[in-house]
N, C-alpha and C. Protein backbone atom coordinates (compact mmCIF):
# COMPACT_ATOMS: atom_id res chain seq x y z
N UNK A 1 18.91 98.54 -27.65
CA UNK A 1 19.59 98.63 -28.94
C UNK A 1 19.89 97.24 -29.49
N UNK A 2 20.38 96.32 -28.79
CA UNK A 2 20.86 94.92 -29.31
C UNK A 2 19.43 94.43 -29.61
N UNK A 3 18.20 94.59 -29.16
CA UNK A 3 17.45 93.76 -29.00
C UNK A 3 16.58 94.11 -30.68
N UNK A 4 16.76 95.35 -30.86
CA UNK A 4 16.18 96.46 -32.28
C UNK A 4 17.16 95.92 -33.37
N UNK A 5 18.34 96.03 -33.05
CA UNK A 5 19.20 95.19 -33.95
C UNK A 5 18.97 93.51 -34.33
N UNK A 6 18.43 92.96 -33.21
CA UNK A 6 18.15 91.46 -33.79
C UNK A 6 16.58 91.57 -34.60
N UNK A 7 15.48 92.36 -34.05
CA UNK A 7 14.94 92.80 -35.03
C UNK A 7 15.59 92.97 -36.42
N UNK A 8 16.29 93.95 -36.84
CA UNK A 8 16.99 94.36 -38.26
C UNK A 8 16.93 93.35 -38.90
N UNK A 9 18.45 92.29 -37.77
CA UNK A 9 18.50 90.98 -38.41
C UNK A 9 17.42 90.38 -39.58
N UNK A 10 16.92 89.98 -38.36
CA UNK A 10 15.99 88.70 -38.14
C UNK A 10 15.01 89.38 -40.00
N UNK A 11 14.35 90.46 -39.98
CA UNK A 11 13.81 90.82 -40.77
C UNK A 11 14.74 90.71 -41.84
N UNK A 12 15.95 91.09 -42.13
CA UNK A 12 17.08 91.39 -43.23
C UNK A 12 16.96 89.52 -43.63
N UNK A 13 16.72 88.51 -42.96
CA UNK A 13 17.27 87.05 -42.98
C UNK A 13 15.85 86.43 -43.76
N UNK A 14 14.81 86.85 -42.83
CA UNK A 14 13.63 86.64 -43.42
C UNK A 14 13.11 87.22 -44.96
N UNK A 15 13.31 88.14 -45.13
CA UNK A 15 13.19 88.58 -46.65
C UNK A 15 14.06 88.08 -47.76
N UNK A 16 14.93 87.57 -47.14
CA UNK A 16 15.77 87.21 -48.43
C UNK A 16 15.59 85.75 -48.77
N UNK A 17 14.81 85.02 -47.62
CA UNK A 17 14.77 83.68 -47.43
C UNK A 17 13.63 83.37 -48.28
N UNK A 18 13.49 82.04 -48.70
CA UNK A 18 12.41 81.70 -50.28
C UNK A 18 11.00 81.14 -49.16
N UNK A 19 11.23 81.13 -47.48
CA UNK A 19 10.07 80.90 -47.28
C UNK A 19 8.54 81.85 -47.76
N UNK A 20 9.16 83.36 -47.83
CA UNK A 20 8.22 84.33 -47.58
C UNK A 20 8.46 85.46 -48.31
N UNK A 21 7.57 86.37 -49.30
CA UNK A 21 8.14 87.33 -49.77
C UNK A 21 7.39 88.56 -49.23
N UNK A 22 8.35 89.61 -48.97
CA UNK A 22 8.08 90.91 -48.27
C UNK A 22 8.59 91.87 -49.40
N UNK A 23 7.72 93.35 -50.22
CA UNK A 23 8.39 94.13 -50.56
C UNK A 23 7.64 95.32 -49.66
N UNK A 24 9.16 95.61 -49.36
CA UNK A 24 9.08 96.78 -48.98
C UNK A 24 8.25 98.21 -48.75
N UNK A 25 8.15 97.98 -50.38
CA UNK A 25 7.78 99.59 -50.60
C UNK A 25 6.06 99.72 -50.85
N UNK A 26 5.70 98.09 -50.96
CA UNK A 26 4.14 98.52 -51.11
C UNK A 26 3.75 98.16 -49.32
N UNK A 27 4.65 97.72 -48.84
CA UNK A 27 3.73 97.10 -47.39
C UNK A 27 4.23 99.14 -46.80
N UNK A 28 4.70 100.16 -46.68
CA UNK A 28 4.90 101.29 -46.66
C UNK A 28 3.38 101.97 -46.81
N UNK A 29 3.50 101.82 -48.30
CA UNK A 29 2.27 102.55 -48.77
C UNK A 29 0.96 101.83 -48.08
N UNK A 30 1.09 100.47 -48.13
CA UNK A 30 -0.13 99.74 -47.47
C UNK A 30 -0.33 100.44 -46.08
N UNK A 31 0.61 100.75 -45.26
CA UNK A 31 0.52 101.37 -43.62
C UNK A 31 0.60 102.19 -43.32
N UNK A 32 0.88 103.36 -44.73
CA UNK A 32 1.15 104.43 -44.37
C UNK A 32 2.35 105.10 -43.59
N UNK A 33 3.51 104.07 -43.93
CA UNK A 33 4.92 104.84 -43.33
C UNK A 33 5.39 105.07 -44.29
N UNK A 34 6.44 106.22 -44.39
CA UNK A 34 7.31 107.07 -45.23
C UNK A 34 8.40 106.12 -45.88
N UNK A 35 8.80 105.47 -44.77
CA UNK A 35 10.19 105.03 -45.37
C UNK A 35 9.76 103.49 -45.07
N UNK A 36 10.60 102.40 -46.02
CA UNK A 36 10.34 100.84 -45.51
C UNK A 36 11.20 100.56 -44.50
N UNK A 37 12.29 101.67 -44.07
CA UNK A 37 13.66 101.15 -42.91
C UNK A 37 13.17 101.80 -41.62
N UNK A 38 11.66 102.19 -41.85
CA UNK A 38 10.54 102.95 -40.25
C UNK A 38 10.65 101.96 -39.59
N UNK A 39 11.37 102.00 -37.97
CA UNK A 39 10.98 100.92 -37.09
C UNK A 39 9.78 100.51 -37.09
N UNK A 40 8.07 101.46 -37.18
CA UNK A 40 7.16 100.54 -37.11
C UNK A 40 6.69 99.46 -38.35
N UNK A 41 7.62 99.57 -39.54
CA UNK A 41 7.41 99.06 -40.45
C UNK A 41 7.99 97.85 -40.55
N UNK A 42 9.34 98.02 -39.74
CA UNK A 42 10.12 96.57 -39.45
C UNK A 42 9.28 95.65 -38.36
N UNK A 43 8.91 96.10 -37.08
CA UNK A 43 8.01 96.01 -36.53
C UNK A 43 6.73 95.17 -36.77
N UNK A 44 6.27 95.44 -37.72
CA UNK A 44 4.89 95.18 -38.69
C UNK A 44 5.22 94.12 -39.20
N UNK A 45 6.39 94.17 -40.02
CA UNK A 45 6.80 92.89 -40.80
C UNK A 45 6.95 91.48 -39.82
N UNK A 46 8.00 91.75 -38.92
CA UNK A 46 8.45 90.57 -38.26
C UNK A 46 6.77 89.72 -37.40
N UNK A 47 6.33 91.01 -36.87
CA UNK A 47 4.82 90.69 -36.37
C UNK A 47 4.11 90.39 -36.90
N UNK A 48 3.76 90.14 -38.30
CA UNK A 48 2.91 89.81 -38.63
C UNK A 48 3.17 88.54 -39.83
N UNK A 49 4.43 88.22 -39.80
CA UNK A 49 4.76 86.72 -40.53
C UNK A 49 3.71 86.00 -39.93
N UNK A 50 3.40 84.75 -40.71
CA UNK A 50 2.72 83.66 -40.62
C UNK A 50 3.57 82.72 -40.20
N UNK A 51 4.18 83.04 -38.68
CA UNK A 51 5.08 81.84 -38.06
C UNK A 51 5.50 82.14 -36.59
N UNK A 52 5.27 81.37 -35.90
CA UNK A 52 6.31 81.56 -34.59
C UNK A 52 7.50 81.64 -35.17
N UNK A 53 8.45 82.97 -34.81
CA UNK A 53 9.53 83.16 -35.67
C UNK A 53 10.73 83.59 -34.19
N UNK A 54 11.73 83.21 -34.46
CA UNK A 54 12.92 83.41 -33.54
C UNK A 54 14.80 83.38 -34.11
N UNK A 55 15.10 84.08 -33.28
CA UNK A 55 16.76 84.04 -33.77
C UNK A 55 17.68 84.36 -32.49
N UNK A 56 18.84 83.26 -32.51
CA UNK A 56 19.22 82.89 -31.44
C UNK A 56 20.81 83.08 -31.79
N UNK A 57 21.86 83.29 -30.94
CA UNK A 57 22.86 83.39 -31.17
C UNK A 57 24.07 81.93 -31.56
N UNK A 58 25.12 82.24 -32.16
CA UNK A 58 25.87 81.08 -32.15
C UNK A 58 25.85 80.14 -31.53
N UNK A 59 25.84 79.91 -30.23
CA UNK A 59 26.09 79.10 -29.14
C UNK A 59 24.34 78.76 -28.90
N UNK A 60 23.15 79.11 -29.53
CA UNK A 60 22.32 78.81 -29.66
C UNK A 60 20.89 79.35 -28.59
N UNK A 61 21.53 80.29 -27.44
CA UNK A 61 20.94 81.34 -26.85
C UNK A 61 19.88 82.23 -27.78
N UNK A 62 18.64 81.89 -27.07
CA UNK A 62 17.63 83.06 -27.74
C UNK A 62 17.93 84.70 -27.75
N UNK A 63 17.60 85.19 -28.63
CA UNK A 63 18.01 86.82 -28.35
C UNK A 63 16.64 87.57 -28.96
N UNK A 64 16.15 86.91 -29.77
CA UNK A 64 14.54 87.38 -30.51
C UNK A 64 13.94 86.59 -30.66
N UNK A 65 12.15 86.83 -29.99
CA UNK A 65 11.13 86.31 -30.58
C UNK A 65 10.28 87.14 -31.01
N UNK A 66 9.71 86.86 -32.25
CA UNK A 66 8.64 87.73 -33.00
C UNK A 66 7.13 88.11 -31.85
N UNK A 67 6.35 88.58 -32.15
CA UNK A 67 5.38 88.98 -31.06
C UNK A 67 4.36 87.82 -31.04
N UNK A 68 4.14 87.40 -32.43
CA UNK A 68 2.86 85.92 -32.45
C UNK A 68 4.26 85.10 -31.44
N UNK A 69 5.30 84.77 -31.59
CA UNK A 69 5.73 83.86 -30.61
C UNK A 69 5.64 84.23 -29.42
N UNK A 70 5.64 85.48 -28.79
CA UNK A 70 5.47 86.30 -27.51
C UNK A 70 3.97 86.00 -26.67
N UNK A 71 3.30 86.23 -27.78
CA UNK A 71 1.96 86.18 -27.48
C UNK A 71 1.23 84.82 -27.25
N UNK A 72 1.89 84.05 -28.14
CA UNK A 72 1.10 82.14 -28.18
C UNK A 72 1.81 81.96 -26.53
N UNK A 73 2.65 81.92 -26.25
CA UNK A 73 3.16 81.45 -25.03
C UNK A 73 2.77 82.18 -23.90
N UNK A 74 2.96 83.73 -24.00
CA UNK A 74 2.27 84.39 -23.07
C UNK A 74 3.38 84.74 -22.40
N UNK A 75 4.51 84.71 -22.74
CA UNK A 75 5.65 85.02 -22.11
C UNK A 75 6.61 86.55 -22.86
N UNK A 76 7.28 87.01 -21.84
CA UNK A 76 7.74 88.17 -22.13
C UNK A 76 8.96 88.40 -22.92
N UNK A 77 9.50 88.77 -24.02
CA UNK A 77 10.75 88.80 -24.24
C UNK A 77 11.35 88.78 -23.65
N UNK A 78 11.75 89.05 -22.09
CA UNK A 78 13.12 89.16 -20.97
C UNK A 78 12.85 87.77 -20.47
N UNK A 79 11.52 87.46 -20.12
CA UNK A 79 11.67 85.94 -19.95
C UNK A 79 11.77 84.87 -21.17
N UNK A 80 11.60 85.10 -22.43
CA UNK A 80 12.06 84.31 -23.16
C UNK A 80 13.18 84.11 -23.22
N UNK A 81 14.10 84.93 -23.39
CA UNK A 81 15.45 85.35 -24.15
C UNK A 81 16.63 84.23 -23.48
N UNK A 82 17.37 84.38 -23.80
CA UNK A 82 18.76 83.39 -23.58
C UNK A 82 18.31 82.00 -23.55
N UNK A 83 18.03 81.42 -22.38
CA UNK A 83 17.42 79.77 -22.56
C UNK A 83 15.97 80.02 -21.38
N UNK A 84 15.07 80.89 -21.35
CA UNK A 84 14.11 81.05 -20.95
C UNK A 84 13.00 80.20 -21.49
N UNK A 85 13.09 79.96 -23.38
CA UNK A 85 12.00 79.66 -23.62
C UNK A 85 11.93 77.99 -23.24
N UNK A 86 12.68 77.75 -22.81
CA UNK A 86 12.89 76.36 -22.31
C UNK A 86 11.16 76.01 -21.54
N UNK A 87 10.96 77.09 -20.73
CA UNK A 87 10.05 77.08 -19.90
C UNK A 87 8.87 76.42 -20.95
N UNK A 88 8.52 77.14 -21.89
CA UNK A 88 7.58 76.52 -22.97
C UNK A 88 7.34 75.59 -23.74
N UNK A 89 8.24 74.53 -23.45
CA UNK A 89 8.45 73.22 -23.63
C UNK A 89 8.23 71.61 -22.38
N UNK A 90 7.33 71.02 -23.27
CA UNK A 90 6.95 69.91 -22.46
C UNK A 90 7.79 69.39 -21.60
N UNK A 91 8.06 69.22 -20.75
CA UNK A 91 8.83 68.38 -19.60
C UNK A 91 9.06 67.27 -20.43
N UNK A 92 8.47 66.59 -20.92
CA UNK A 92 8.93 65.20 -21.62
C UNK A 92 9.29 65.24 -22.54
N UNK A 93 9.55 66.59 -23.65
CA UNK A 93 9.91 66.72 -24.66
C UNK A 93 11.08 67.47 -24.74
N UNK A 94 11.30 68.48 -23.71
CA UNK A 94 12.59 68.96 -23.56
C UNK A 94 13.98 68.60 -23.93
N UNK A 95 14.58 67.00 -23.17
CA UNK A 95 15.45 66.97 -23.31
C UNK A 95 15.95 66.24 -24.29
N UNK A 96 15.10 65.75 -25.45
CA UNK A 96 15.14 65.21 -26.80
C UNK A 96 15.50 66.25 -28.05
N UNK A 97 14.79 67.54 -27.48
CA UNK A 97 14.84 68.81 -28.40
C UNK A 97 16.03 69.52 -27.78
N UNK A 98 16.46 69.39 -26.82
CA UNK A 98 18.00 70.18 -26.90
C UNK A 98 18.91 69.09 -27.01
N UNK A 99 19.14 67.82 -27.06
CA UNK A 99 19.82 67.29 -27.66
C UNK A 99 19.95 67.14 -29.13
N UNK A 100 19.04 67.43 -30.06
CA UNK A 100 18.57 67.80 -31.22
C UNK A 100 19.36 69.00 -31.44
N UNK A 101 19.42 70.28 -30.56
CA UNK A 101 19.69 71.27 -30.98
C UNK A 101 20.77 71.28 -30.38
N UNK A 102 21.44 70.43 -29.83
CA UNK A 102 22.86 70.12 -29.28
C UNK A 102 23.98 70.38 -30.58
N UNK A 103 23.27 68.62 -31.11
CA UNK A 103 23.98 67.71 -32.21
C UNK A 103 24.20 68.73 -33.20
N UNK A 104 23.21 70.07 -33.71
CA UNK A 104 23.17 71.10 -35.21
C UNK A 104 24.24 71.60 -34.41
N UNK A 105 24.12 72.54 -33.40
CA UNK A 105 25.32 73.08 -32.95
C UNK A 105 26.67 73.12 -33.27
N UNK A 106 26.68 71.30 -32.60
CA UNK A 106 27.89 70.62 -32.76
C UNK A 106 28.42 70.62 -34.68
N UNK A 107 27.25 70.22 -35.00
CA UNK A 107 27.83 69.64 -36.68
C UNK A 107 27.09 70.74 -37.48
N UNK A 108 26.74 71.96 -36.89
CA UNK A 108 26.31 73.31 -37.75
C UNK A 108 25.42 72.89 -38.89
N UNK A 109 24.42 72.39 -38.83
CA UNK A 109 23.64 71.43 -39.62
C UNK A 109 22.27 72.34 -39.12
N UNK A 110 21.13 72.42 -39.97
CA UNK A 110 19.89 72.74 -39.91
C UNK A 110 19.67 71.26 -38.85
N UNK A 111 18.12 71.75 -38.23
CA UNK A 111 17.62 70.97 -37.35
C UNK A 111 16.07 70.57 -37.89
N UNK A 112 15.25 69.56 -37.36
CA UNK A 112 14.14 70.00 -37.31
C UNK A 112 13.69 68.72 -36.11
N UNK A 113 12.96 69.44 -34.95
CA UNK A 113 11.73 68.11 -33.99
C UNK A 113 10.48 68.71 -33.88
N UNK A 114 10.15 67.46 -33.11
CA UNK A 114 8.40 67.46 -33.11
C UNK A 114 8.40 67.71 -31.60
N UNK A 115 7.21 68.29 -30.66
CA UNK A 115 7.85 68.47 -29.62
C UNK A 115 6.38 68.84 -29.07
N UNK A 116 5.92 69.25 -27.49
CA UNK A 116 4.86 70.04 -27.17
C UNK A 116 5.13 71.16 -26.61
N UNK A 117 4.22 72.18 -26.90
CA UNK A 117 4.43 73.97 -26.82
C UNK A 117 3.88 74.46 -26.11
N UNK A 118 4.20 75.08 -24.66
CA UNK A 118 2.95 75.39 -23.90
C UNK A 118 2.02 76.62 -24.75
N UNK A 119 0.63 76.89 -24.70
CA UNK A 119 -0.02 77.89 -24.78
C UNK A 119 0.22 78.83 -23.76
N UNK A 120 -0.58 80.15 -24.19
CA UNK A 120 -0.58 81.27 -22.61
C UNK A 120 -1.34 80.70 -22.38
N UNK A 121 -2.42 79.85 -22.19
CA UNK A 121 -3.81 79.16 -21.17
C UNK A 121 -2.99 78.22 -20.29
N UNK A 122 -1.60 77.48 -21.10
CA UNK A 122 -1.46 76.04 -20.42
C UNK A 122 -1.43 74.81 -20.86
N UNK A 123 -2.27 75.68 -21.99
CA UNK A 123 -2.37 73.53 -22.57
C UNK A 123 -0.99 73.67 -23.83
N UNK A 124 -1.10 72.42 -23.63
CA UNK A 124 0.54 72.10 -24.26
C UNK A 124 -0.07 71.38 -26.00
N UNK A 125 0.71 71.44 -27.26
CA UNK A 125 0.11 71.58 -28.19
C UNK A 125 1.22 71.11 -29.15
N UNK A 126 1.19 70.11 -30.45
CA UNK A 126 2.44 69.28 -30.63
C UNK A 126 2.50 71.07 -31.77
N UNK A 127 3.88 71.09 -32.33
CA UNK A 127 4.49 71.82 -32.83
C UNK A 127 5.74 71.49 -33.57
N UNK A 128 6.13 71.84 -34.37
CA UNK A 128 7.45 71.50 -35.73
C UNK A 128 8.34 72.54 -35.36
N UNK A 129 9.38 72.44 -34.58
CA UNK A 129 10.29 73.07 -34.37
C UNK A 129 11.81 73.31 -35.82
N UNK A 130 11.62 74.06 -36.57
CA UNK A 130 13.05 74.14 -37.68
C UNK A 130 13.92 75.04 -37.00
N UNK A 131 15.50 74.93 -37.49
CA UNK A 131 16.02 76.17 -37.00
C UNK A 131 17.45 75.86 -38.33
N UNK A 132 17.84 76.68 -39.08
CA UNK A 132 19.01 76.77 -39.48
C UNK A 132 19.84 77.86 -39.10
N UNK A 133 21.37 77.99 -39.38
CA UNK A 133 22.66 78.43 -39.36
C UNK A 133 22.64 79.44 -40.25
N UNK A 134 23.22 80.71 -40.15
CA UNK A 134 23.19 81.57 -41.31
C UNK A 134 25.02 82.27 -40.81
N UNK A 135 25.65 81.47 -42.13
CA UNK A 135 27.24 81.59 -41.77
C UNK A 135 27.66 83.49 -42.27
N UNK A 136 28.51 83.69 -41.40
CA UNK A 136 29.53 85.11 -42.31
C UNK A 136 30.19 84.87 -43.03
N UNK A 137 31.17 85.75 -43.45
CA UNK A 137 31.53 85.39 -45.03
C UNK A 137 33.21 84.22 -44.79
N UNK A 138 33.32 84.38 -43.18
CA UNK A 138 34.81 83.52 -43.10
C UNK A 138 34.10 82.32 -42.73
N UNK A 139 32.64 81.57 -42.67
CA UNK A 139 32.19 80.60 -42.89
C UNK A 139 31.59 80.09 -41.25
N UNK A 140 31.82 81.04 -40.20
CA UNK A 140 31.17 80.89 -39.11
C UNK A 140 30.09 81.08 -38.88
N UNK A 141 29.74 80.43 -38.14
CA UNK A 141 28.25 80.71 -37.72
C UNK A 141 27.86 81.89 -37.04
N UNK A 142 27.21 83.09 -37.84
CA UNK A 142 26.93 84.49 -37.26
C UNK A 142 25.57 84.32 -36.55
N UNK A 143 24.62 83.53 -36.81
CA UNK A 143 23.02 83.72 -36.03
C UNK A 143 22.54 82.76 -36.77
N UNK A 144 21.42 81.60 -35.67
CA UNK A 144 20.63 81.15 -36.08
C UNK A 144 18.97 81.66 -35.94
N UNK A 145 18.24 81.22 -37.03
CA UNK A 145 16.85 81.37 -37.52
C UNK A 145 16.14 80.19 -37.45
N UNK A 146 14.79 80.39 -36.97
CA UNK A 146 13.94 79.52 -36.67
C UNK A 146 12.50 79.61 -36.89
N UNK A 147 11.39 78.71 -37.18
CA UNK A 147 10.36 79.13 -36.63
C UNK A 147 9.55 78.10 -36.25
N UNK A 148 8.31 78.03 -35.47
CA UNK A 148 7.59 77.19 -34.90
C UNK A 148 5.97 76.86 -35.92
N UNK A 149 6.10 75.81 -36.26
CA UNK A 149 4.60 75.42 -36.71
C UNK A 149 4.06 74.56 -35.98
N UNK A 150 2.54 74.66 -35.94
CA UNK A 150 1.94 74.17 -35.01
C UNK A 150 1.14 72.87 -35.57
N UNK A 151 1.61 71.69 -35.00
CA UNK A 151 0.83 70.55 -35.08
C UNK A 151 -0.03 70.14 -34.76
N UNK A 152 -0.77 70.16 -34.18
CA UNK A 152 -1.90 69.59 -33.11
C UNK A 152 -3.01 69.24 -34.04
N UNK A 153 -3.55 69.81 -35.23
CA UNK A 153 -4.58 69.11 -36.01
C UNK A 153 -3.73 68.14 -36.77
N UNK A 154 -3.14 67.98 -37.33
CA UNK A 154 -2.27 67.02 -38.00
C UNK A 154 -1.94 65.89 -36.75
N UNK A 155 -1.87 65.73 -35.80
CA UNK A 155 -1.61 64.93 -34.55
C UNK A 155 -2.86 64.38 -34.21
N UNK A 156 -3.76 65.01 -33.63
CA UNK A 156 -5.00 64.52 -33.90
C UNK A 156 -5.80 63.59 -34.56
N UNK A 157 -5.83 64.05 -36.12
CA UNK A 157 -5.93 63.07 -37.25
C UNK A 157 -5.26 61.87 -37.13
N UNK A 158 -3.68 61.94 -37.27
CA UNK A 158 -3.41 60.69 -37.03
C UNK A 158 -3.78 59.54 -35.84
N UNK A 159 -3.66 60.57 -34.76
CA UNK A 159 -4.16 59.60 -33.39
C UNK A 159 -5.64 59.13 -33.56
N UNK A 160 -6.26 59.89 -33.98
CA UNK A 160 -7.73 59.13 -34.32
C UNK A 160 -7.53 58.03 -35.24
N UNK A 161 -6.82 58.37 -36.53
CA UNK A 161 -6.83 57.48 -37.62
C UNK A 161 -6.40 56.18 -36.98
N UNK A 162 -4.78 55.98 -35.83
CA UNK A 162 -4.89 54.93 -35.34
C UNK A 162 -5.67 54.26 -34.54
N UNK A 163 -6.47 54.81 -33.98
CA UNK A 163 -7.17 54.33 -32.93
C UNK A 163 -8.26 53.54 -33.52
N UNK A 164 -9.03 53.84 -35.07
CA UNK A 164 -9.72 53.66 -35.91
C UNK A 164 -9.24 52.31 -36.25
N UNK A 165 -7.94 51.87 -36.44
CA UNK A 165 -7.25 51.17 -37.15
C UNK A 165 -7.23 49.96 -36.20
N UNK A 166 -6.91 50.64 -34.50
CA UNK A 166 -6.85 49.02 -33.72
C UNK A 166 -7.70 48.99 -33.43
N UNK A 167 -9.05 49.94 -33.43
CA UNK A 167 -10.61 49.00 -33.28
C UNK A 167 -11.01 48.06 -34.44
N UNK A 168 -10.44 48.49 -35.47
CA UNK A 168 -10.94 47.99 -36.80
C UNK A 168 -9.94 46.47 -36.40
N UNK A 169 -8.73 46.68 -35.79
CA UNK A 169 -8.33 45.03 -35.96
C UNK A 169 -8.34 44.20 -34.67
N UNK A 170 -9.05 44.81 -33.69
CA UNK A 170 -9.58 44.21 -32.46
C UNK A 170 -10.76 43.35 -32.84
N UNK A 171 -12.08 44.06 -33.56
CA UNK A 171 -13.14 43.42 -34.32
C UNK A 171 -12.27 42.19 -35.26
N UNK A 172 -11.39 42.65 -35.76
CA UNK A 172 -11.23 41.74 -37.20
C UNK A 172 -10.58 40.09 -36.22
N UNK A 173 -9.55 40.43 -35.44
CA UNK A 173 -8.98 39.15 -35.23
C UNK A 173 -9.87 38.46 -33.84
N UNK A 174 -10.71 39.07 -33.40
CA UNK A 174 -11.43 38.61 -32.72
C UNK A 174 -12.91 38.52 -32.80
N UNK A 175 -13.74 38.84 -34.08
CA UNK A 175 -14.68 37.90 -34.54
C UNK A 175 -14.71 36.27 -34.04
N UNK A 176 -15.60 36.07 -33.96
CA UNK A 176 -16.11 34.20 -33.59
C UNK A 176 -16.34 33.81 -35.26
N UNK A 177 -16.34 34.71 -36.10
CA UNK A 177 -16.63 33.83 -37.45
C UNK A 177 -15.54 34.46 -38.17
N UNK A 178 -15.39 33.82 -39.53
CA UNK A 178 -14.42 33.87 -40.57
C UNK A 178 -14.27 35.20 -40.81
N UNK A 179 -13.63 36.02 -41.25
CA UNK A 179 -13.42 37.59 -41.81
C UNK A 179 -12.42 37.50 -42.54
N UNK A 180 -12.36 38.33 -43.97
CA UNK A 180 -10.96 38.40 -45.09
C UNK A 180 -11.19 39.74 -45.35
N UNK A 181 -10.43 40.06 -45.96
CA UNK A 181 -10.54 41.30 -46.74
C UNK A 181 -9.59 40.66 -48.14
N UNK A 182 -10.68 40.79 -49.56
CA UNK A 182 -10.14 40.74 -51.02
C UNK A 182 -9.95 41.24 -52.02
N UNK A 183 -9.08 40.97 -53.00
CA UNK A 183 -8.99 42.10 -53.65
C UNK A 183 -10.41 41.63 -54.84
N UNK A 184 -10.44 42.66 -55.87
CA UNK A 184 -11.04 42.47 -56.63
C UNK A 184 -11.57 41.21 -57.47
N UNK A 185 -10.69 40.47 -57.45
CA UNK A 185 -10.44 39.23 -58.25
C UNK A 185 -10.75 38.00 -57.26
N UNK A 186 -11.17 38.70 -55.77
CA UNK A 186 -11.76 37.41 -54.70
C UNK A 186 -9.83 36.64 -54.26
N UNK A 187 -8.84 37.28 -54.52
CA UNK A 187 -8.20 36.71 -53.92
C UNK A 187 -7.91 36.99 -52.13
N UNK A 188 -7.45 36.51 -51.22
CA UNK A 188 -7.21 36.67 -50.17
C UNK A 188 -5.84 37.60 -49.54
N UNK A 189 -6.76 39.15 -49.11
CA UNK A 189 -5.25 39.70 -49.14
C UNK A 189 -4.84 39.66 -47.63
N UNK A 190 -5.84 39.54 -46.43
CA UNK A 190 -5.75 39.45 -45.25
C UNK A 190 -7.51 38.49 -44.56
N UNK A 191 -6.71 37.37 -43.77
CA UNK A 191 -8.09 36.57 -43.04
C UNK A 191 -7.12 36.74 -41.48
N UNK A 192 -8.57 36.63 -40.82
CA UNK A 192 -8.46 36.61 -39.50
C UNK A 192 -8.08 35.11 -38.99
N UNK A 193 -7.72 34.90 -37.84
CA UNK A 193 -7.37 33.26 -37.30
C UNK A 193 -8.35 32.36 -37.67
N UNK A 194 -9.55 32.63 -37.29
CA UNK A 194 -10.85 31.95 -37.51
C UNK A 194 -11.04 31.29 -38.94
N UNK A 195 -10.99 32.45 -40.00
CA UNK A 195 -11.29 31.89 -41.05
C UNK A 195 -9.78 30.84 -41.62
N UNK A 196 -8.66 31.69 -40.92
CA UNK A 196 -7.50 30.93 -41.68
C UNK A 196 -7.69 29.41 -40.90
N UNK A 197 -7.83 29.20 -39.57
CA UNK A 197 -7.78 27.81 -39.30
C UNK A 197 -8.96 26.98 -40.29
N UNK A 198 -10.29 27.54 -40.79
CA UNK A 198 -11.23 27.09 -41.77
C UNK A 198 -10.95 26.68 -42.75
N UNK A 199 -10.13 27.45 -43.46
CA UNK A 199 -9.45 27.47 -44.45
C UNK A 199 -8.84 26.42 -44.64
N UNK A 200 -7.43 26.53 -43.42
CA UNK A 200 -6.74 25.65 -43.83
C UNK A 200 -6.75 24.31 -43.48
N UNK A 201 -8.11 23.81 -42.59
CA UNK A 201 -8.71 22.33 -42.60
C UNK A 201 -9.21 22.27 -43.54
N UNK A 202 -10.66 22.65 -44.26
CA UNK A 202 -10.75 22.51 -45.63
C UNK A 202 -9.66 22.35 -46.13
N UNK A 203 -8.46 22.84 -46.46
CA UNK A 203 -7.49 22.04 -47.44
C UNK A 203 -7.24 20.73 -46.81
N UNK A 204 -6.66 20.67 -45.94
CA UNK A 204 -6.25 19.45 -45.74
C UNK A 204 -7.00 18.43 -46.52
N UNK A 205 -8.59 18.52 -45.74
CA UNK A 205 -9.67 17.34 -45.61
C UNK A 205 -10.34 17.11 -47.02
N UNK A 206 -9.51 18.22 -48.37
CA UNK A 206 -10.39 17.78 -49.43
C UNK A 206 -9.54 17.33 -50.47
């Protein structure tokens, strides 16, 4: 029952929220259930967001994960739940991301880190962890909401792009001959040692 109820939640939080819009009454007709308040319809919804999606209690204990989050990890709701999903987090990234989710706690503040996610295979995979606060009406914190996006092509890119960048300036400052890069107008926007010591004997000597 608690666990069908954070379902409710979690769906009641998500629809109203400007990430995502859900109506009701055509995703019904789309599946063929009677009513939009059909558990398999709530069901349907939370499962089939476009997000690792979760909601955790005040004190910041898991109590729901959506099924794409169930499924990417490979882990069971009873082993997710309370501080289980811990398990699915990088050893080296762990204790940066609950100090992260310490500090919101503490100062009831939305969160967001970067972090690695185990897969169900194993391999670990960078990911955008968000989570905000959703207060009651005397201004406490009743349940937090979360969800997981996955980084790893965006991580990639960049790690190539740098790697691109210190071959490109391994070549540049260690050429045996002069190298610049100019702008249009032939002025000098970057020279390597070589050409600058050239350079700047020619001035001297003329």
């Amino acid at each position: 029952m608690g666990y069908r109820r954070a379902i409710d939640e979690f769906v009641d939080w998500y629809r109203r929220s400007a990430i995502w819009h859900y109506d009701p009454p055509m995703a019904s007709v789309r599946h063929g259930f009677e009513e939009p308040g059909d558990v398999q319809d709530i069901r349907l919804v939370v499962d089939t967001i476009p997000a690792l999606a979760w909601s955790a209690r005040p004190d910041g204990s898991a109590e729901f994960f959506n099924q794409r989050w169930l499924d990417y990890t490979g882990l069971s709701a009873k082993q997710a739940l309370d501080w289980g999903w811990e398990a699915a987090i990088h050893p080296d990234d762990l204790p940066r991301i609950l100090e992260t989710l310490r500090e919101a706690l503490t100062c009831v503040k939305p969160f967001e880190a970067e972090g690695r996610f185990r897969r169900f295979d194993g391999e670990f995979r960078w990911f955008f962890f968000r989570g905000s606060p959703l207060r009651d009406r005397s201004g406490k914190v009743a349940k937090w909401y979360g969800t997981n996006t996955e980084l790893e092509e965006r991580k990639r890119a960049e790690d190539a792009l740098r790697k691109s960048e210190e071959r490109w300036r391994s070549v540049f400052e260690n050429s045996a001959i002069g190298v610049a890069l100019t702008d249009l107008d032939g002025r000098f926007l970057v020279t390597n040692h070589v050409l600058w010591r050239t350079h700047r004997w020619n001035t001297r000597c003329g």
